[in-house]
N, C-alpha and C. Protein backbone atom coordinates (compact mmCIF):
# COMPACT_ATOMS: atom_id res chain seq x y z
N UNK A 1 2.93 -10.90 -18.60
CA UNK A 1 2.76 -9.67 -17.82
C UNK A 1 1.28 -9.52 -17.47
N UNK A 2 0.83 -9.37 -16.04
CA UNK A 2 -0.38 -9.18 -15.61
C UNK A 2 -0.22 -8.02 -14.75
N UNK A 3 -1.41 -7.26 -15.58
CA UNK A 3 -2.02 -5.93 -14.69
C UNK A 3 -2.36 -6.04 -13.23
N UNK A 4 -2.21 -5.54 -12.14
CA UNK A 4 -2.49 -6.13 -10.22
C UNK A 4 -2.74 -4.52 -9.98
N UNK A 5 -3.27 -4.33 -8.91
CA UNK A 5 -4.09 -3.42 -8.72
C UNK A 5 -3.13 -1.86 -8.69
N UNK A 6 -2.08 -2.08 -8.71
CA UNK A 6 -1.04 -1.71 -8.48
C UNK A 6 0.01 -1.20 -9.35
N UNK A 7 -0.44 -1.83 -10.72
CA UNK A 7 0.77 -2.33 -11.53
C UNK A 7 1.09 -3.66 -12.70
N UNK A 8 2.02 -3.55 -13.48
CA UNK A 8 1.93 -4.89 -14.22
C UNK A 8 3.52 -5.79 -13.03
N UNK A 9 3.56 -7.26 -13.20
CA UNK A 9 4.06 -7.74 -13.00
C UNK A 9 4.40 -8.69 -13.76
N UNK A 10 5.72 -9.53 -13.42
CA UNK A 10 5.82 -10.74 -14.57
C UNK A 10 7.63 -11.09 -13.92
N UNK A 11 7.55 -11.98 -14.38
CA UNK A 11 8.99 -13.05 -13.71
C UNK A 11 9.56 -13.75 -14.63
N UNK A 12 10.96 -14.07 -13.85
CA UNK A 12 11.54 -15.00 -14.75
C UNK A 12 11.17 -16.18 -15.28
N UNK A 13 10.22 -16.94 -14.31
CA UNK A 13 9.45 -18.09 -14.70
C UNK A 13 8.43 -18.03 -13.41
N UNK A 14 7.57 -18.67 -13.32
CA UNK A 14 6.83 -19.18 -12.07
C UNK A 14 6.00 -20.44 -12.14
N UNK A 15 5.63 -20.77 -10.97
CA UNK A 15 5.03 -22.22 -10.90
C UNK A 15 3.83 -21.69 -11.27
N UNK A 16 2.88 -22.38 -12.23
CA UNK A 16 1.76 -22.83 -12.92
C UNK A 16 0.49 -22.11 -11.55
N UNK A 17 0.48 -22.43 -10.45
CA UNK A 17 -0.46 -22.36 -9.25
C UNK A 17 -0.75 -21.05 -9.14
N UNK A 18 1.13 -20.25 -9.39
CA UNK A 18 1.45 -19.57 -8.37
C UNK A 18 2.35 -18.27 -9.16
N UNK A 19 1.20 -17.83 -9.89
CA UNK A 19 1.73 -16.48 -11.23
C UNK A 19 2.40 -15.00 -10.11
N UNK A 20 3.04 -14.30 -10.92
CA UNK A 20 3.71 -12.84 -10.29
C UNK A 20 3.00 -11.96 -9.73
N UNK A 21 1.69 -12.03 -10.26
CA UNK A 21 0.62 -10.89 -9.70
C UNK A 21 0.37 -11.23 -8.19
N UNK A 22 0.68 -12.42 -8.02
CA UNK A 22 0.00 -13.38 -6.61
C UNK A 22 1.22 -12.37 -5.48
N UNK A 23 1.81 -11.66 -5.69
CA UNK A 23 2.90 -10.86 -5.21
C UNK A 23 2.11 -9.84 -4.63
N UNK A 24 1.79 -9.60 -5.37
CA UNK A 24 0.97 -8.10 -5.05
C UNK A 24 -0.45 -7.40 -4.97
N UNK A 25 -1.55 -9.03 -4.91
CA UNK A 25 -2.73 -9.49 -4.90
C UNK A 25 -3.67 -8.26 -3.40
N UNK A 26 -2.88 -8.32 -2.01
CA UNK A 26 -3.20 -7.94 -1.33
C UNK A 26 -3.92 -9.29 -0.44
N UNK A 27 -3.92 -10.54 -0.59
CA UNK A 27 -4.03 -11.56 -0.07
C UNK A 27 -2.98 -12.14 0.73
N UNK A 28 -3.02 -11.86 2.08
CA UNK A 28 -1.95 -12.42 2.42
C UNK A 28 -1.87 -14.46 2.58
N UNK A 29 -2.54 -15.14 1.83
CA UNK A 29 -2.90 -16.24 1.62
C UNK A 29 -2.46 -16.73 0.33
N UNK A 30 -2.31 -15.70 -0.55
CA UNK A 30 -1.81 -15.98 -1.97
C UNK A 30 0.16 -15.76 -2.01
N UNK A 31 0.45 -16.42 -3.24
CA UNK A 31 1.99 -16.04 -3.02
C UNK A 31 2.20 -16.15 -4.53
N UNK A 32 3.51 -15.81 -4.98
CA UNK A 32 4.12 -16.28 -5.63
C UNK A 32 5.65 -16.70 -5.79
N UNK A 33 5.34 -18.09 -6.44
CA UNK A 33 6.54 -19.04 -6.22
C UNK A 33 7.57 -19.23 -7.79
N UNK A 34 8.60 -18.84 -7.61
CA UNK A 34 9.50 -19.16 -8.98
C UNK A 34 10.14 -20.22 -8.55
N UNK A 35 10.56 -20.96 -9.95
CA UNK A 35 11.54 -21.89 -10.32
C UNK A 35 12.77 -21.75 -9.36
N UNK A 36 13.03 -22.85 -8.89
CA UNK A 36 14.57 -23.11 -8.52
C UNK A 36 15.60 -22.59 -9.40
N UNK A 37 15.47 -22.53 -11.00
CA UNK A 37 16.59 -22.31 -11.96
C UNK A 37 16.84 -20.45 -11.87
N UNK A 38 18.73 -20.15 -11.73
CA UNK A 38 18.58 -18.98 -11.69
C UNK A 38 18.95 -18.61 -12.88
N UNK A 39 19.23 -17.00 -13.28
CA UNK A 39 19.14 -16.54 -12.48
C UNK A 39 17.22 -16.52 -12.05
N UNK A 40 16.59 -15.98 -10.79
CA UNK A 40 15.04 -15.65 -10.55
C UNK A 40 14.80 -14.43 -10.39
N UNK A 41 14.11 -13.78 -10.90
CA UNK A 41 13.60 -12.41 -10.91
C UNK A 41 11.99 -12.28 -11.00
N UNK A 42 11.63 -11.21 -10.32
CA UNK A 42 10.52 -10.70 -10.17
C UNK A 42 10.44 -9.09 -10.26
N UNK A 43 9.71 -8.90 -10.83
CA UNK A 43 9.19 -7.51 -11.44
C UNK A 43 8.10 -6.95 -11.47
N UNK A 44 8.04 -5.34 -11.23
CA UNK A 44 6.73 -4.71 -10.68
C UNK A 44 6.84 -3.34 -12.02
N UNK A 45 5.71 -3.31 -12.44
CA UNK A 45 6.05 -1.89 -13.42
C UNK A 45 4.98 -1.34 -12.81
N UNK A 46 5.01 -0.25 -11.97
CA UNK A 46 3.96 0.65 -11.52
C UNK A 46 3.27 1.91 -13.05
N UNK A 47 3.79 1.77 -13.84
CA UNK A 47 3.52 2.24 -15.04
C UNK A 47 4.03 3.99 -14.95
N UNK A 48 3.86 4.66 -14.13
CA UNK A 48 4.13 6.04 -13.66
C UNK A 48 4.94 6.52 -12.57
N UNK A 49 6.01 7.16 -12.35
CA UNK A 49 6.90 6.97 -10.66
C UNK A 49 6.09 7.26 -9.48
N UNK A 50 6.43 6.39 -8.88
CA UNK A 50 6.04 6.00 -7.01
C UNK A 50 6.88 6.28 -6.51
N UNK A 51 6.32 6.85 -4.96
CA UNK A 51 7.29 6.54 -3.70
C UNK A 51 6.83 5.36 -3.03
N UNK A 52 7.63 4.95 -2.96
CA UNK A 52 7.78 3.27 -1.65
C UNK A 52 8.56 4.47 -0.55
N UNK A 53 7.84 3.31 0.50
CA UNK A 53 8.04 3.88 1.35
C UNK A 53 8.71 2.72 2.30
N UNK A 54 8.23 1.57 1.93
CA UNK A 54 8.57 0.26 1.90
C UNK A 54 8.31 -0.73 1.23
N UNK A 55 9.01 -2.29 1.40
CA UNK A 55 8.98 -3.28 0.50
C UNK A 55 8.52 -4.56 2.07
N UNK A 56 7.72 -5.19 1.82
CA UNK A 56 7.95 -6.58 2.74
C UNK A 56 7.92 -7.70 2.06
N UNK A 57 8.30 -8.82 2.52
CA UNK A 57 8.64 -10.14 2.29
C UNK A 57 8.56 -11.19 2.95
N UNK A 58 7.60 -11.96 2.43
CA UNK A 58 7.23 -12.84 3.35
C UNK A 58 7.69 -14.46 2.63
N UNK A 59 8.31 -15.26 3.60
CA UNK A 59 8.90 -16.37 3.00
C UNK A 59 8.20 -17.48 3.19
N UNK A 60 8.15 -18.34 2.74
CA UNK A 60 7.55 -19.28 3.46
C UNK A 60 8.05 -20.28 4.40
N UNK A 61 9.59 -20.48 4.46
CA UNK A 61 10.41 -21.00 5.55
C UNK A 61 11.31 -20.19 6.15
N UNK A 62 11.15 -19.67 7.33
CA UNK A 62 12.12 -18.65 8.02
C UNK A 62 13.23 -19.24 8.50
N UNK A 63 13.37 -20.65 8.47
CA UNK A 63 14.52 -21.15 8.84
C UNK A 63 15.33 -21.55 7.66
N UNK A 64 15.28 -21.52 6.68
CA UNK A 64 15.85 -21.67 5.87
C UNK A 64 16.78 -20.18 5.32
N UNK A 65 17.71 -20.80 4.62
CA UNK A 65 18.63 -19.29 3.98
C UNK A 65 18.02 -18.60 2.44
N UNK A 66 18.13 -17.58 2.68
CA UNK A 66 17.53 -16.62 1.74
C UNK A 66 18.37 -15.30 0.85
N UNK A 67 18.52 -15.23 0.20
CA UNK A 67 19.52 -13.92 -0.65
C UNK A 67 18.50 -13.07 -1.63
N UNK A 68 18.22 -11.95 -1.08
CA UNK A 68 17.30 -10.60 -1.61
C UNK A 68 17.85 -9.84 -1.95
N UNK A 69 17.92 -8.85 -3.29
CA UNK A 69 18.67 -7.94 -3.35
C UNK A 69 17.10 -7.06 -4.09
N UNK A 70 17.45 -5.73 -3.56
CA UNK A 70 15.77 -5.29 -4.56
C UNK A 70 16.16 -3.93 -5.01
N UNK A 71 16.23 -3.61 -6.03
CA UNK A 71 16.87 -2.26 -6.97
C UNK A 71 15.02 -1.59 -7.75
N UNK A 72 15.35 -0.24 -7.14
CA UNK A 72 14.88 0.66 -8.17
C UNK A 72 15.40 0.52 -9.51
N UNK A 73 14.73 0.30 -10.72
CA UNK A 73 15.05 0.55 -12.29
C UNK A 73 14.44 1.74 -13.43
N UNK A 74 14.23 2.39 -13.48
CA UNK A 74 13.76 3.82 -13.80
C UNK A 74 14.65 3.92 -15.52
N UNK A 75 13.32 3.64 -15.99
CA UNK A 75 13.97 3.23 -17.92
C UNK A 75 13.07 5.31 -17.82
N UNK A 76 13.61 5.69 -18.81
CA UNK A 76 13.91 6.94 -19.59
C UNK A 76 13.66 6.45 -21.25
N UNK A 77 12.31 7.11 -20.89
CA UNK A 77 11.38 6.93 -22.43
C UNK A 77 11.92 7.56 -23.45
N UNK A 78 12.37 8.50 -23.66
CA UNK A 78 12.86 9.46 -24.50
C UNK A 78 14.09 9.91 -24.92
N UNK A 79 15.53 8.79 -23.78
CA UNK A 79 17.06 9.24 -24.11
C UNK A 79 17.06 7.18 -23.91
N UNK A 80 16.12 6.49 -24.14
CA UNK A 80 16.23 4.98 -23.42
C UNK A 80 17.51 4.90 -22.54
N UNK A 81 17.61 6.01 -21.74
CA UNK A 81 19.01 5.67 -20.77
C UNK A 81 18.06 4.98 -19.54
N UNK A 82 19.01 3.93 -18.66
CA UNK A 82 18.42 2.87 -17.54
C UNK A 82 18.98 3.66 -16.22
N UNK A 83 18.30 3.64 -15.21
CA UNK A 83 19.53 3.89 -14.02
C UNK A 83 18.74 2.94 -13.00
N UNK A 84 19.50 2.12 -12.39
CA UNK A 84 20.19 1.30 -11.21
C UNK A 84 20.08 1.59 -9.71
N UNK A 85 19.10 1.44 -9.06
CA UNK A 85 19.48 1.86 -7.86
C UNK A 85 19.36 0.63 -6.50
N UNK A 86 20.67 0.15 -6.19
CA UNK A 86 20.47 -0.76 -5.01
C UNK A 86 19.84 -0.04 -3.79
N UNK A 87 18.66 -0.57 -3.37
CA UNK A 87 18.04 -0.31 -2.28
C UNK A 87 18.19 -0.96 -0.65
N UNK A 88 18.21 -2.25 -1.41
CA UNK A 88 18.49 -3.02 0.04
C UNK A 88 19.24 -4.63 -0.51
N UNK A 89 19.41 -5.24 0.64
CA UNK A 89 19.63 -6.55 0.23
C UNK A 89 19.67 -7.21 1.93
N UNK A 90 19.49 -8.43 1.67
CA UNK A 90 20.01 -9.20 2.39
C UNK A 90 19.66 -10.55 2.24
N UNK A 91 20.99 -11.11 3.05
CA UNK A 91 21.24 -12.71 3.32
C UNK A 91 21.76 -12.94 3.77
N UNK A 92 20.88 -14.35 4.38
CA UNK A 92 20.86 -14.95 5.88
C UNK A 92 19.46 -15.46 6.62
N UNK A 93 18.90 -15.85 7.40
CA UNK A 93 18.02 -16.76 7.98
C UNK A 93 17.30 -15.21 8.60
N UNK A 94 15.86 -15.39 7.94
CA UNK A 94 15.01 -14.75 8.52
C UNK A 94 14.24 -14.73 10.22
N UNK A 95 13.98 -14.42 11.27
CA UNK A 95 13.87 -14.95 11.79
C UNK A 95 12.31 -14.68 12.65
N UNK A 96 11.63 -14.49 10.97
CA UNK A 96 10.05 -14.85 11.32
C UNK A 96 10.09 -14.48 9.62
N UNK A 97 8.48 -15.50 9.10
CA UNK A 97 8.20 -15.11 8.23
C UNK A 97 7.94 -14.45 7.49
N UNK A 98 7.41 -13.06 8.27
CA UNK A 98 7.00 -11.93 7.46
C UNK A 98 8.18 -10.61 8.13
């Protein structure tokens, strides 16, 4: 788990180059890349609640096929109850990178 200006981050695995924070660096030159093995996850703990207002995603092959699903998770310090919220998803061929 690494602190980003933003937040801590951390993943299911990632390539050695190419750590979770590289997500949310503010470099649009930097990235981060996970393992082929699923399941793959990536994770943002803003430490305190945010509004998003949005999410972007930038791939590195737009012709290729892609499956995103991105949920609000909102843990409850004090009853440890979790709640779930699907936000968006999609899949299918992007048809530009960013």
């Amino acid at each position: 788990t690494t602190l980003s200006p933003v937040g801590y981050t951390s993943s299911s695995e990632a390539l050695s180059l190419y750590p979770p924070e590289l997500a949310v660096d503010g470099n649009k030159r930097s990235c981060f890349y996970s393992n082929r093995r699923k399941p793959r996850w990536w994770r943002m703990d803003m430490g305190t609640p945010h509004t998003v207002i949005s999410v972007s995603i930038t791939v590195p092959f737009a012709s290729s096929e892609h499956h995103f699903t991105i949920y609000v998770i909102e843990v409850n310090d004090t009853t440890t109850a979790t709640k779930y919220q699907k936000c968006a998803s999609f899949r299918g061929i992007f048809s530009s990178q960013t």
